[in-house]
PDB file of N, CA and C in Angstrom:
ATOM      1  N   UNK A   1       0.825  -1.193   0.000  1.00  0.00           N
ATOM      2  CA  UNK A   1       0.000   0.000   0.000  1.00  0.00           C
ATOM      3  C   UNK A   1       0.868   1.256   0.000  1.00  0.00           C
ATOM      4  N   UNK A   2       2.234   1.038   0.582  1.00  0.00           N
ATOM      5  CA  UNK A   2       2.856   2.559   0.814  1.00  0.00           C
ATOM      6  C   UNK A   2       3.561   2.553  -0.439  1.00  0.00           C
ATOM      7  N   UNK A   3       4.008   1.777  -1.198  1.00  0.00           N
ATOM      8  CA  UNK A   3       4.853   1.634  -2.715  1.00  0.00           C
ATOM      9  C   UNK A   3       4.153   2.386  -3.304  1.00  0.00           C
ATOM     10  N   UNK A   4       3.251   1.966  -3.904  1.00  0.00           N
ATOM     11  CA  UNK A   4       2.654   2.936  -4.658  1.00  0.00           C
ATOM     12  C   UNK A   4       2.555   4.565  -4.680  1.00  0.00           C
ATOM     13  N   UNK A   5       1.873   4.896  -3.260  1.00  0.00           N
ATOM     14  CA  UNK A   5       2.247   5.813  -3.224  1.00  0.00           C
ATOM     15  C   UNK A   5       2.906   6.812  -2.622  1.00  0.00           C
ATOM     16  N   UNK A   6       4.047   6.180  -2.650  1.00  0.00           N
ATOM     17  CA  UNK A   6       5.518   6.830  -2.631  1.00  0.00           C
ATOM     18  C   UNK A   6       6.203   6.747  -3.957  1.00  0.00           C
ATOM     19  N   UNK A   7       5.670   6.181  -4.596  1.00  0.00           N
ATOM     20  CA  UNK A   7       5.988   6.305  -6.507  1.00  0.00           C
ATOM     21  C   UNK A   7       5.208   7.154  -6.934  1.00  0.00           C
ATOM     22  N   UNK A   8       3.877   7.425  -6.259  1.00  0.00           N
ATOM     23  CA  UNK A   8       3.036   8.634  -6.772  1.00  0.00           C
ATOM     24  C   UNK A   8       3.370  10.326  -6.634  1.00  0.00           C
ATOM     25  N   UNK A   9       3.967  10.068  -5.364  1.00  0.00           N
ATOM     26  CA  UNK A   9       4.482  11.221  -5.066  1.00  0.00           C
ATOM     27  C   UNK A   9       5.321  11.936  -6.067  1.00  0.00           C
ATOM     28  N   UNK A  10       6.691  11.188  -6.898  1.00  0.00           N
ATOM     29  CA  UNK A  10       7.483  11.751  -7.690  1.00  0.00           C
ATOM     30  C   UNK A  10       6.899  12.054  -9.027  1.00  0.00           C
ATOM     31  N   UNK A  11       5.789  11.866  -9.368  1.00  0.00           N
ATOM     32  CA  UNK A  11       5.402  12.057 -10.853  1.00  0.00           C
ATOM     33  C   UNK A  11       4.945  13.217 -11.095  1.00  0.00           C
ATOM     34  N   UNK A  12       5.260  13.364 -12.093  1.00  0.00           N
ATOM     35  CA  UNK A  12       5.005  14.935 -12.742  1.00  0.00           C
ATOM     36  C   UNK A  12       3.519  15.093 -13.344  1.00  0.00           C
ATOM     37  N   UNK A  13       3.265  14.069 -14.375  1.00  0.00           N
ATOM     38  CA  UNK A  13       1.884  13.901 -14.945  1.00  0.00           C
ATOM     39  C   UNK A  13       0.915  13.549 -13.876  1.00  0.00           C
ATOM     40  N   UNK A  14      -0.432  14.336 -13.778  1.00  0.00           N
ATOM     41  CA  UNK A  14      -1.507  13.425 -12.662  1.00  0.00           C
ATOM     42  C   UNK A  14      -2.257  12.452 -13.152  1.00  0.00           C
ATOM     43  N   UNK A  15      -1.866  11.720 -14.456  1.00  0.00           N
ATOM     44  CA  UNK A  15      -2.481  10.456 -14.646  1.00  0.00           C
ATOM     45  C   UNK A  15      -1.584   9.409 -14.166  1.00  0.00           C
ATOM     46  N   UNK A  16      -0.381   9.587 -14.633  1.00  0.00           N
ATOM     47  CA  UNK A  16       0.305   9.016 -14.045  1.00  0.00           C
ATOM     48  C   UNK A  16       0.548   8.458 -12.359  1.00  0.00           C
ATOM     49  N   UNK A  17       0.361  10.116 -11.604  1.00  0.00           N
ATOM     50  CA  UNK A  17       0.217  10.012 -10.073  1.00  0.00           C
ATOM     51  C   UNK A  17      -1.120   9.336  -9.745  1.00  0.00           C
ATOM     52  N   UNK A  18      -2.544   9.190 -10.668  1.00  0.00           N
ATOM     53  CA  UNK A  18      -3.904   8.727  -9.742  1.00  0.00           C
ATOM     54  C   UNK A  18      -3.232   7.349 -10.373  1.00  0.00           C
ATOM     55  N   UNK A  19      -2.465   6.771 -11.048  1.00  0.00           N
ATOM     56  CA  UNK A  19      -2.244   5.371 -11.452  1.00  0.00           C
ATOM     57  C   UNK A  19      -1.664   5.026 -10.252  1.00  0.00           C
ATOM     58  N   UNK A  20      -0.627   5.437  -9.961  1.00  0.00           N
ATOM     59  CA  UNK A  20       0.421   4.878  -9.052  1.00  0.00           C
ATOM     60  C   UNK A  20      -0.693   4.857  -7.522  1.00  0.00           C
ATOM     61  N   UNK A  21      -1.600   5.992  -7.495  1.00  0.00           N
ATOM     62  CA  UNK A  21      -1.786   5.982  -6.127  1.00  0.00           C
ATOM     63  C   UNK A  21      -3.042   4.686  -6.089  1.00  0.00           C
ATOM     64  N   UNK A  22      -3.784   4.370  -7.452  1.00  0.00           N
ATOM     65  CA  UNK A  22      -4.448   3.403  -7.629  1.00  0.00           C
ATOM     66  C   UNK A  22      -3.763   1.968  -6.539  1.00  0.00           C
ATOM     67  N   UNK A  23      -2.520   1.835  -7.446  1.00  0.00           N
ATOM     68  CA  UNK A  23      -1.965   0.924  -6.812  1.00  0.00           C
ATOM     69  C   UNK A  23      -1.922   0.711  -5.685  1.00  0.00           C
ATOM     70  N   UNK A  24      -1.531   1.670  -4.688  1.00  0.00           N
ATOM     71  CA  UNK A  24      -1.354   1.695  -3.181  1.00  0.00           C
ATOM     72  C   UNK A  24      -3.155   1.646  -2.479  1.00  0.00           C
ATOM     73  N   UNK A  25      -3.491   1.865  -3.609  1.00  0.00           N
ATOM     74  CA  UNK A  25      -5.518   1.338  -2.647  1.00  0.00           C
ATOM     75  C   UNK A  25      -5.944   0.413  -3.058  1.00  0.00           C
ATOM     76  N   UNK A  26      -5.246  -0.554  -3.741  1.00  0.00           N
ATOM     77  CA  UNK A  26      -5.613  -1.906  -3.957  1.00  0.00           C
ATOM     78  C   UNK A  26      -5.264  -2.807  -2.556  1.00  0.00           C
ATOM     79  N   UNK A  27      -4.616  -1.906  -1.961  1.00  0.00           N
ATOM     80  CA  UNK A  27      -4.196  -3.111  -0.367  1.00  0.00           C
ATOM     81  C   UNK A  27      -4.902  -2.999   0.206  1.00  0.00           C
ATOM     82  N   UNK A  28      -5.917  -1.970   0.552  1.00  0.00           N
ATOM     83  CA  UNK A  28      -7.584  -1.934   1.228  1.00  0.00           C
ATOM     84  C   UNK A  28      -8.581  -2.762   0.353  1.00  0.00           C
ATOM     85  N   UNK A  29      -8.485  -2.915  -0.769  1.00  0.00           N
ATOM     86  CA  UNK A  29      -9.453  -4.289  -1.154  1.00  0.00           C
ATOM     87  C   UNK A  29      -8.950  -5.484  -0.852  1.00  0.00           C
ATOM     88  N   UNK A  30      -7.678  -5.714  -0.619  1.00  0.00           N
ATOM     89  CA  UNK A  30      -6.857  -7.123  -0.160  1.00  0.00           C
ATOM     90  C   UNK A  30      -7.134  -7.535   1.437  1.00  0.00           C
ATOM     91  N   UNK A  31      -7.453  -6.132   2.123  1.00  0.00           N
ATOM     92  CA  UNK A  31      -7.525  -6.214   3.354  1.00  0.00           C
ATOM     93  C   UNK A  31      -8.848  -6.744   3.594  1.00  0.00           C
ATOM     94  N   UNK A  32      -9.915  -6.454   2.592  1.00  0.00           N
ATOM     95  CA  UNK A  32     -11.510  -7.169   2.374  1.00  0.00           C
ATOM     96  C   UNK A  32     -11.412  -8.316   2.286  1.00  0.00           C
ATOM     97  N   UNK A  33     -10.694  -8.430   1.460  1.00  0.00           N
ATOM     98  CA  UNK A  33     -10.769 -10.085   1.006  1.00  0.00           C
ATOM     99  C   UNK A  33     -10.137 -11.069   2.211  1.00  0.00           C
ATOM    100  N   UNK A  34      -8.819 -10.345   2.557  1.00  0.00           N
ATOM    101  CA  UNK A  34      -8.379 -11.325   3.680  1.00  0.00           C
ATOM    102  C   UNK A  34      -9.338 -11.074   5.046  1.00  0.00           C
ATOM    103  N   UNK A  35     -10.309 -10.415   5.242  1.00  0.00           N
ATOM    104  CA  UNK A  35     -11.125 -10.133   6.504  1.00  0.00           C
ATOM    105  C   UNK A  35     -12.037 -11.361   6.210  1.00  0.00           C
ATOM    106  N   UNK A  36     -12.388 -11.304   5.155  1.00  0.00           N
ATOM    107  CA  UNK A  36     -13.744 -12.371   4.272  1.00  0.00           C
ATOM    108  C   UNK A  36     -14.994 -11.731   5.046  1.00  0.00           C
ATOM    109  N   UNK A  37     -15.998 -12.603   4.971  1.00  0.00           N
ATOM    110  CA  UNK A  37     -17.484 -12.472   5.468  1.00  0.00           C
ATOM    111  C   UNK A  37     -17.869 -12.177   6.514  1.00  0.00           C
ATOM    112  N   UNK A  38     -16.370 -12.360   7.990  1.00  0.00           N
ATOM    113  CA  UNK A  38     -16.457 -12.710   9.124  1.00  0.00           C
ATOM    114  C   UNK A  38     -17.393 -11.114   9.564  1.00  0.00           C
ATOM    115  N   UNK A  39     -16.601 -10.111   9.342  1.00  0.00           N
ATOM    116  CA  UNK A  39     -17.728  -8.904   9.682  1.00  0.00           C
ATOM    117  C   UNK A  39     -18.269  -7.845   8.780  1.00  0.00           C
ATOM    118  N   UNK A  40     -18.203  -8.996   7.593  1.00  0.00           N
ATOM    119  CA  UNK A  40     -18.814  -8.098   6.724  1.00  0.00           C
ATOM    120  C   UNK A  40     -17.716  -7.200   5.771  1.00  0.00           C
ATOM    121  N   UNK A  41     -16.562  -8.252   5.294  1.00  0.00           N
ATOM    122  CA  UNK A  41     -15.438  -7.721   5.040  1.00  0.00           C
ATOM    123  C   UNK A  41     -15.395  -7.606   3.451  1.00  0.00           C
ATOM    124  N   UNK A  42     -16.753  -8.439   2.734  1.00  0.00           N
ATOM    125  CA  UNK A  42     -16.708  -8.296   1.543  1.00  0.00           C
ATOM    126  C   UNK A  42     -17.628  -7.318   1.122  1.00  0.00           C
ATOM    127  N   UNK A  43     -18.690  -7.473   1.985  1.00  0.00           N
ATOM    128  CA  UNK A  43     -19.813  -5.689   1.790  1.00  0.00           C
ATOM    129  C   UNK A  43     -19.109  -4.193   1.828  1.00  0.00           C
ATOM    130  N   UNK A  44     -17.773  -4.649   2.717  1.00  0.00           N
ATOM    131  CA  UNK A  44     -16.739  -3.266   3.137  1.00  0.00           C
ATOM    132  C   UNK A  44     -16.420  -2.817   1.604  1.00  0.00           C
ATOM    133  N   UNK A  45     -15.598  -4.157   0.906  1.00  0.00           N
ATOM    134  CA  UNK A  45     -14.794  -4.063  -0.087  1.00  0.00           C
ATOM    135  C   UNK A  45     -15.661  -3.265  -0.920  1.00  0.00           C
ATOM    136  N   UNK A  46     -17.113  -4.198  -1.840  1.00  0.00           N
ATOM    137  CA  UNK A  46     -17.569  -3.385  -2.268  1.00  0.00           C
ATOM    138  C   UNK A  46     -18.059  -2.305  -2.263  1.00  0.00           C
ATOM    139  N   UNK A  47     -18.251  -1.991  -1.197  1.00  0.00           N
ATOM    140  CA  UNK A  47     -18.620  -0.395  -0.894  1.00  0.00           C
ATOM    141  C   UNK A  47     -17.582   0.583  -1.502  1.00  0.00           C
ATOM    142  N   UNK A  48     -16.444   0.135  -1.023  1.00  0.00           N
ATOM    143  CA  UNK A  48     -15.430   0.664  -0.592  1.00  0.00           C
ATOM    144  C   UNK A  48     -14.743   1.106  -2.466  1.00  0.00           C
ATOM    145  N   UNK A  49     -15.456  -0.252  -2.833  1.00  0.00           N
ATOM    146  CA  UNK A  49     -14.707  -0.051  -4.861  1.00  0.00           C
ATOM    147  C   UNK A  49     -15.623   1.149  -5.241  1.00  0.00           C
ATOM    148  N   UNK A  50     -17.094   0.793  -5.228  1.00  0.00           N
ATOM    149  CA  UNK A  50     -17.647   1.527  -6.236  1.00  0.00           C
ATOM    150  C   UNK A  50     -17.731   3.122  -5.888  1.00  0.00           C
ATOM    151  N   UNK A  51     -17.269   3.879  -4.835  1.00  0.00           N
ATOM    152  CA  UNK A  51     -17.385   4.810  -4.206  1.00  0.00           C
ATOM    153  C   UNK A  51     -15.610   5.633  -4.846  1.00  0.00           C
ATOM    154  N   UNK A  52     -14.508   4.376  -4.772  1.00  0.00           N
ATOM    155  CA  UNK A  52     -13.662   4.811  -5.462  1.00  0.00           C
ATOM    156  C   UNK A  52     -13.718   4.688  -6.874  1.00  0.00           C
ATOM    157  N   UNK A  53     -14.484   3.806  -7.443  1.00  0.00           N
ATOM    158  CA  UNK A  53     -14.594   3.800  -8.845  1.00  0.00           C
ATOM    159  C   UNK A  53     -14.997   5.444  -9.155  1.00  0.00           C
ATOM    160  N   UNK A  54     -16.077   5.389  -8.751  1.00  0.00           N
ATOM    161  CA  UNK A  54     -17.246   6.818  -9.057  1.00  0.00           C
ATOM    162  C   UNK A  54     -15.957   7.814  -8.990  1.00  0.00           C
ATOM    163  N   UNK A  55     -15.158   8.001  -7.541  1.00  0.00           N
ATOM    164  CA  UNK A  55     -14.710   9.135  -7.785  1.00  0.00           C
ATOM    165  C   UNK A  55     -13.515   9.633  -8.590  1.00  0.00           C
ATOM    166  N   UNK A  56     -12.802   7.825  -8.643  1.00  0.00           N
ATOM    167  CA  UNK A  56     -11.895   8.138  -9.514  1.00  0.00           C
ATOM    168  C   UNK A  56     -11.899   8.329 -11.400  1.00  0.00           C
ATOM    169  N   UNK A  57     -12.845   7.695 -11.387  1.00  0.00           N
ATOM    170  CA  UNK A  57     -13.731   8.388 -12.866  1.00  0.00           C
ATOM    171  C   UNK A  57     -14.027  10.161 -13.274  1.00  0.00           C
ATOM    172  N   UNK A  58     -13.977  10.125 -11.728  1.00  0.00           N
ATOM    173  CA  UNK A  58     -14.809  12.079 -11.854  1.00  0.00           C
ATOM    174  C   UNK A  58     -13.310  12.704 -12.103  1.00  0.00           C
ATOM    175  N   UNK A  59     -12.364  12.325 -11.099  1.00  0.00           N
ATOM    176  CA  UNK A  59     -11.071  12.954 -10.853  1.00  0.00           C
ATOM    177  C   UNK A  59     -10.389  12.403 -12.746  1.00  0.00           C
ATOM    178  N   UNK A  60     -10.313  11.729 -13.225  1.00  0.00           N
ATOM    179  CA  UNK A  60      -9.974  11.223 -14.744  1.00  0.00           C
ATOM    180  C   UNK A  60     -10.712  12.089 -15.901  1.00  0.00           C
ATOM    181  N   UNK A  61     -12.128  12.523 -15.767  1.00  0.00           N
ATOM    182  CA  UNK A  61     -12.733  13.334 -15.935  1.00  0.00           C
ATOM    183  C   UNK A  61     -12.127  14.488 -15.934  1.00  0.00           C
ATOM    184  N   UNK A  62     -12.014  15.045 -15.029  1.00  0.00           N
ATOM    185  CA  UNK A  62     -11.417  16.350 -14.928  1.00  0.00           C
ATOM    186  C   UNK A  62     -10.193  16.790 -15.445  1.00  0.00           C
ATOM    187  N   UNK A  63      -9.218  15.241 -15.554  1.00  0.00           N
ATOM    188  CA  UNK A  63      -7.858  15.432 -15.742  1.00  0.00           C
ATOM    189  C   UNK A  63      -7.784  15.511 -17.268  1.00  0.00           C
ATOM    190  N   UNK A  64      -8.994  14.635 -17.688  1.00  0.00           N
ATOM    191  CA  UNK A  64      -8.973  14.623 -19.627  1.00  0.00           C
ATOM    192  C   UNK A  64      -9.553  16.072 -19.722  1.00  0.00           C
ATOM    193  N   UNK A  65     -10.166  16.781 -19.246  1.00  0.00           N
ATOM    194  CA  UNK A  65     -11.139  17.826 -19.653  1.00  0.00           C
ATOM    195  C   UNK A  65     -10.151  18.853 -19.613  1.00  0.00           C
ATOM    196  N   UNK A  66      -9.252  18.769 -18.642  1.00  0.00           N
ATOM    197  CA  UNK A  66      -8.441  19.940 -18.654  1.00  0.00           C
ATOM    198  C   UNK A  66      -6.953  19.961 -19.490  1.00  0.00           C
ATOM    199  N   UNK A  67      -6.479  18.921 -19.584  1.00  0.00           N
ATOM    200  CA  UNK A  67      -5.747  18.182 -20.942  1.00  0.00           C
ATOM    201  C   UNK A  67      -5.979  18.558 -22.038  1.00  0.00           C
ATOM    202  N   UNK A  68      -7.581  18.581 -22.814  1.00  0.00           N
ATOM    203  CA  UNK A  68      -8.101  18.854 -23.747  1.00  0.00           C
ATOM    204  C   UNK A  68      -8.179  20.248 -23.424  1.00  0.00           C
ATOM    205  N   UNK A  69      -8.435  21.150 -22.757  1.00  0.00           N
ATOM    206  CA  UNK A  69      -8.269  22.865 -23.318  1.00  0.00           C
ATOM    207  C   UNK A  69      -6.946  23.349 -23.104  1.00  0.00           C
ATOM    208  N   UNK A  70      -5.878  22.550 -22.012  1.00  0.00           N
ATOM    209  CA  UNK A  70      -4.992  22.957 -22.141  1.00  0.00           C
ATOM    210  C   UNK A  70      -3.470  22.418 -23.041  1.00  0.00           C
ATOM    211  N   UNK A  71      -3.766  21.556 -23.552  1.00  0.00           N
ATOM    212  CA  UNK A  71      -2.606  20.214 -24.416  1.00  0.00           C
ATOM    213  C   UNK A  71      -1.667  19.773 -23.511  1.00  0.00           C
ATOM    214  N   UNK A  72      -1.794  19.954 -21.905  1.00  0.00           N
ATOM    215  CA  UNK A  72      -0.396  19.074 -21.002  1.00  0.00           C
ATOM    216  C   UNK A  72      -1.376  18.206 -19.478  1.00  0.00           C
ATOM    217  N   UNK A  73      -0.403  17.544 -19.662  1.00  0.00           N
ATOM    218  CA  UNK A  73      -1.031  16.901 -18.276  1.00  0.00           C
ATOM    219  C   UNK A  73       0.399  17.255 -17.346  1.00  0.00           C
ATOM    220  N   UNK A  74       0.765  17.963 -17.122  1.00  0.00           N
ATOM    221  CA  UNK A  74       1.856  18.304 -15.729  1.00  0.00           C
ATOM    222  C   UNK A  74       1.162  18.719 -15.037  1.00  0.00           C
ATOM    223  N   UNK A  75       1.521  18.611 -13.614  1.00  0.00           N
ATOM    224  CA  UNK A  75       1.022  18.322 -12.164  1.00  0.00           C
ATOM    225  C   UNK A  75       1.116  20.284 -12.441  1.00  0.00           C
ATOM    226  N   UNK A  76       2.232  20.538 -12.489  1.00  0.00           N
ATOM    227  CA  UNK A  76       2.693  22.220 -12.299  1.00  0.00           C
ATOM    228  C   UNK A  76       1.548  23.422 -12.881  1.00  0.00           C
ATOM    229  N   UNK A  77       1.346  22.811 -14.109  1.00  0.00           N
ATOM    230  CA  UNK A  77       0.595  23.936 -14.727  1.00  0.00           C
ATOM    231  C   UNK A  77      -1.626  23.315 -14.502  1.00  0.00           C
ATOM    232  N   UNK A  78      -1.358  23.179 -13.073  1.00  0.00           N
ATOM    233  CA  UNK A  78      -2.550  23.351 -12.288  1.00  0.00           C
ATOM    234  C   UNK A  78      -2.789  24.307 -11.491  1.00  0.00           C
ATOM    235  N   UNK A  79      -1.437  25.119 -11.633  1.00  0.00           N
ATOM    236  CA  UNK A  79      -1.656  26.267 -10.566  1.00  0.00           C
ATOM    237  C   UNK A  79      -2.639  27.386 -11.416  1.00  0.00           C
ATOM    238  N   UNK A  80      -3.656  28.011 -10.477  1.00  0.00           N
ATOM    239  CA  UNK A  80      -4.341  29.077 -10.812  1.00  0.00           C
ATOM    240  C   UNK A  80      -5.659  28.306 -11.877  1.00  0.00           C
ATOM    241  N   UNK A  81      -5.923  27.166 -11.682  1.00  0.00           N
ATOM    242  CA  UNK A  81      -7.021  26.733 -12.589  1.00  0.00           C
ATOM    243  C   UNK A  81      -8.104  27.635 -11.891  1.00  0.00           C
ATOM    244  N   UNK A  82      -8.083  27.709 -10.879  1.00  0.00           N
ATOM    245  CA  UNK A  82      -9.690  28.120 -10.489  1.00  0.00           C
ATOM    246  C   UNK A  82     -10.270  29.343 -11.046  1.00  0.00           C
ATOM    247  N   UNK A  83      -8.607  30.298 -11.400  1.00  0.00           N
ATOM    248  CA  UNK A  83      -9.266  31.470 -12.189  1.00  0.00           C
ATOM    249  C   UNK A  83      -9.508  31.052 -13.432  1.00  0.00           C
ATOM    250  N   UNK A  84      -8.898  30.106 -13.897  1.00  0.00           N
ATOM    251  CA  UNK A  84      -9.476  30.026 -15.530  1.00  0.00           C
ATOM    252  C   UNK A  84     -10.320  29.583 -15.578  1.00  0.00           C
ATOM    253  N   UNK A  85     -10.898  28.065 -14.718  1.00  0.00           N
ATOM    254  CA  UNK A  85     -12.021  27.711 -15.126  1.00  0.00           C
ATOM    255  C   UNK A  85     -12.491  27.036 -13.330  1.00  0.00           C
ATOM    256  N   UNK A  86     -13.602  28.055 -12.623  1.00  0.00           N
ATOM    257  CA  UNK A  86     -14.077  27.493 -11.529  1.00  0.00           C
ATOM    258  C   UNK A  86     -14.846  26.660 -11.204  1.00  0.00           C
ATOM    259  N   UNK A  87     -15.558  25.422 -12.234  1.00  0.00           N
ATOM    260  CA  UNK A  87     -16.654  25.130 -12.248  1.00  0.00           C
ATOM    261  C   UNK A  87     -15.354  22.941 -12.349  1.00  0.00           C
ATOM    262  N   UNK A  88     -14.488  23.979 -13.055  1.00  0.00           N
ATOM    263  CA  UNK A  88     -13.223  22.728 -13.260  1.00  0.00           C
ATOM    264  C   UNK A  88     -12.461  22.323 -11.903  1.00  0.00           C
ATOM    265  N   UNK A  89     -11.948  23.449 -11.617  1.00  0.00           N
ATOM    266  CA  UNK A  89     -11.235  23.671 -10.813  1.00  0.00           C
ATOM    267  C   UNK A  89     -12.197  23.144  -8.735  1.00  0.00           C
ATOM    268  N   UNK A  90     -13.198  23.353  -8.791  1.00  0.00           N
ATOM    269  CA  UNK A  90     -14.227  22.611  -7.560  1.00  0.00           C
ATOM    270  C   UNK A  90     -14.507  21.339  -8.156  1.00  0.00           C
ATOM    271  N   UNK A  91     -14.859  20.788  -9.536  1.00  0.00           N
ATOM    272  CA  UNK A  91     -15.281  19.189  -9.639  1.00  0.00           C
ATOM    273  C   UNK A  91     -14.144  19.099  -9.229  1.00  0.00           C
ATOM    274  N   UNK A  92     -12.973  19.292  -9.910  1.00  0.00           N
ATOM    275  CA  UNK A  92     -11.640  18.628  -9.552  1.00  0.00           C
ATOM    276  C   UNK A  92     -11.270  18.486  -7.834  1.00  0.00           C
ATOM    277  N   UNK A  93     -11.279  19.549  -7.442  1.00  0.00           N
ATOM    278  CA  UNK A  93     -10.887  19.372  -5.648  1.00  0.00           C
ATOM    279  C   UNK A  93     -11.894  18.365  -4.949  1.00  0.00           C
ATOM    280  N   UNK A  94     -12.803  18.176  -5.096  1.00  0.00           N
ATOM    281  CA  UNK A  94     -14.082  17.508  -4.639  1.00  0.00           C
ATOM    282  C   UNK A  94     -13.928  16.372  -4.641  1.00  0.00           C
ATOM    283  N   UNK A  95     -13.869  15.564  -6.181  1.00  0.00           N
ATOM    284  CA  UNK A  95     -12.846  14.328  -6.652  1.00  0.00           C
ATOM    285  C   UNK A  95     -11.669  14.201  -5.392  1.00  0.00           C
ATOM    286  N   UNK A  96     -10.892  15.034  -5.523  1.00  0.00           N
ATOM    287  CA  UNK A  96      -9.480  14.703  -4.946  1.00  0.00           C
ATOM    288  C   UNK A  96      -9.502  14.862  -3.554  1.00  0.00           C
ATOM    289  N   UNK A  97     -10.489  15.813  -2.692  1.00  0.00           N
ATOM    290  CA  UNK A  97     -10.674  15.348  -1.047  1.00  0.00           C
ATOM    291  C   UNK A  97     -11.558  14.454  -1.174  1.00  0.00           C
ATOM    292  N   UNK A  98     -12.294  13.886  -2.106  1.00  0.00           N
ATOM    293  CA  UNK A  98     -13.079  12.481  -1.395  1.00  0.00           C
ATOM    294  C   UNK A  98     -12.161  10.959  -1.629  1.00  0.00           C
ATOM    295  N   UNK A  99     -11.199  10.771  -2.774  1.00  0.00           N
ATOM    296  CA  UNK A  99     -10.079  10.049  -2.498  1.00  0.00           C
ATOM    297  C   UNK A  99      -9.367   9.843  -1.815  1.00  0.00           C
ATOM    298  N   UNK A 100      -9.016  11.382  -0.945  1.00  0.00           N
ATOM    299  CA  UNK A 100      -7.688  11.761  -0.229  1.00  0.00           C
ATOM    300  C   UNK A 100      -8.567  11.312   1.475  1.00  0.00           C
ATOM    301  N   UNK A 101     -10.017  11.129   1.053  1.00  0.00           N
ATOM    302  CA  UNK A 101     -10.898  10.644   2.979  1.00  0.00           C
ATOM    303  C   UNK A 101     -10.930  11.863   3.425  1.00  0.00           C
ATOM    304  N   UNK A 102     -10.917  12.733   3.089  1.00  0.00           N
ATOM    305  CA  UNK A 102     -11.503  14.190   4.100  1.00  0.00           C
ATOM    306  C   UNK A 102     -13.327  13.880   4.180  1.00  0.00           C
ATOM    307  N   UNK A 103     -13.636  14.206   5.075  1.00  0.00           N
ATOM    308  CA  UNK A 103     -14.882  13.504   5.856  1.00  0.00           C
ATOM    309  C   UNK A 103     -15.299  15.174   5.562  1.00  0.00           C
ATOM    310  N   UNK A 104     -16.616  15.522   5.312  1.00  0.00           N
ATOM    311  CA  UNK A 104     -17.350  14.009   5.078  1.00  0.00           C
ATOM    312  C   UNK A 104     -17.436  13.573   3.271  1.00  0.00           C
ATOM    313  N   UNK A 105     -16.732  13.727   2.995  1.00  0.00           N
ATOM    314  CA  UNK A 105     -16.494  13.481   1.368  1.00  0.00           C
ATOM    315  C   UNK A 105     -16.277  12.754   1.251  1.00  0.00           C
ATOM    316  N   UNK A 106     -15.490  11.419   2.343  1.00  0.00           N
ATOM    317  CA  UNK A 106     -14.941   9.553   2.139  1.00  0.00           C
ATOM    318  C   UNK A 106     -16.207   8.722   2.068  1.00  0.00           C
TER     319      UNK A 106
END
């Protein structure tokens, strides 16, 4: 779980970084599976996917949308989106504190 993202950390592109950090939240579905049924460890899991599916779709969303008006995916030239586009710039944060578990957005 920490590999990943500690490989996420160094990347420049943010498709690249939600890949890597993908990786490191696949050990919370492993942790479902190895819990099993006993308290409800596979209802956890799925909960737990389709809630990251949804948001990591929205956050991919945002990252193609802003790709497409701007031609780069670098992490850097995210600074100041909110003045260019605010409607981008809140889906996007929203996406990224409900991944990141800021409550009540997890």
């Amino acid at each position: 779980m920490i590999l990943g993202n500690l490989i996420a950390i160094t990347q420049t592109s943010m498709k690249r970084m939600l890949a890597y950090s993908s990786i490191g939240q696949i050990g919370y579905v492993i942790i479902g599976i190895i819990v099993g049924d006993s308290n409800g460890g596979y209802a956890s899991m799925i909960t737990y996917m389709l809630f990251y599916i949804s948001m990591n779709l929205g956050t991919f969303a945002c990252i193609v949308l802003f790709g497409l008006r701007t031609g780069t995916e670098n992490i850097r030239d995210y600074a100041g989106l909110y003045t260019k586009d605010p409607f981008l710039a809140l889906s996007f944060a929203l996406c990224l504190l409900s991944l990141g578990g800021l409550p009540p957005l997890a």
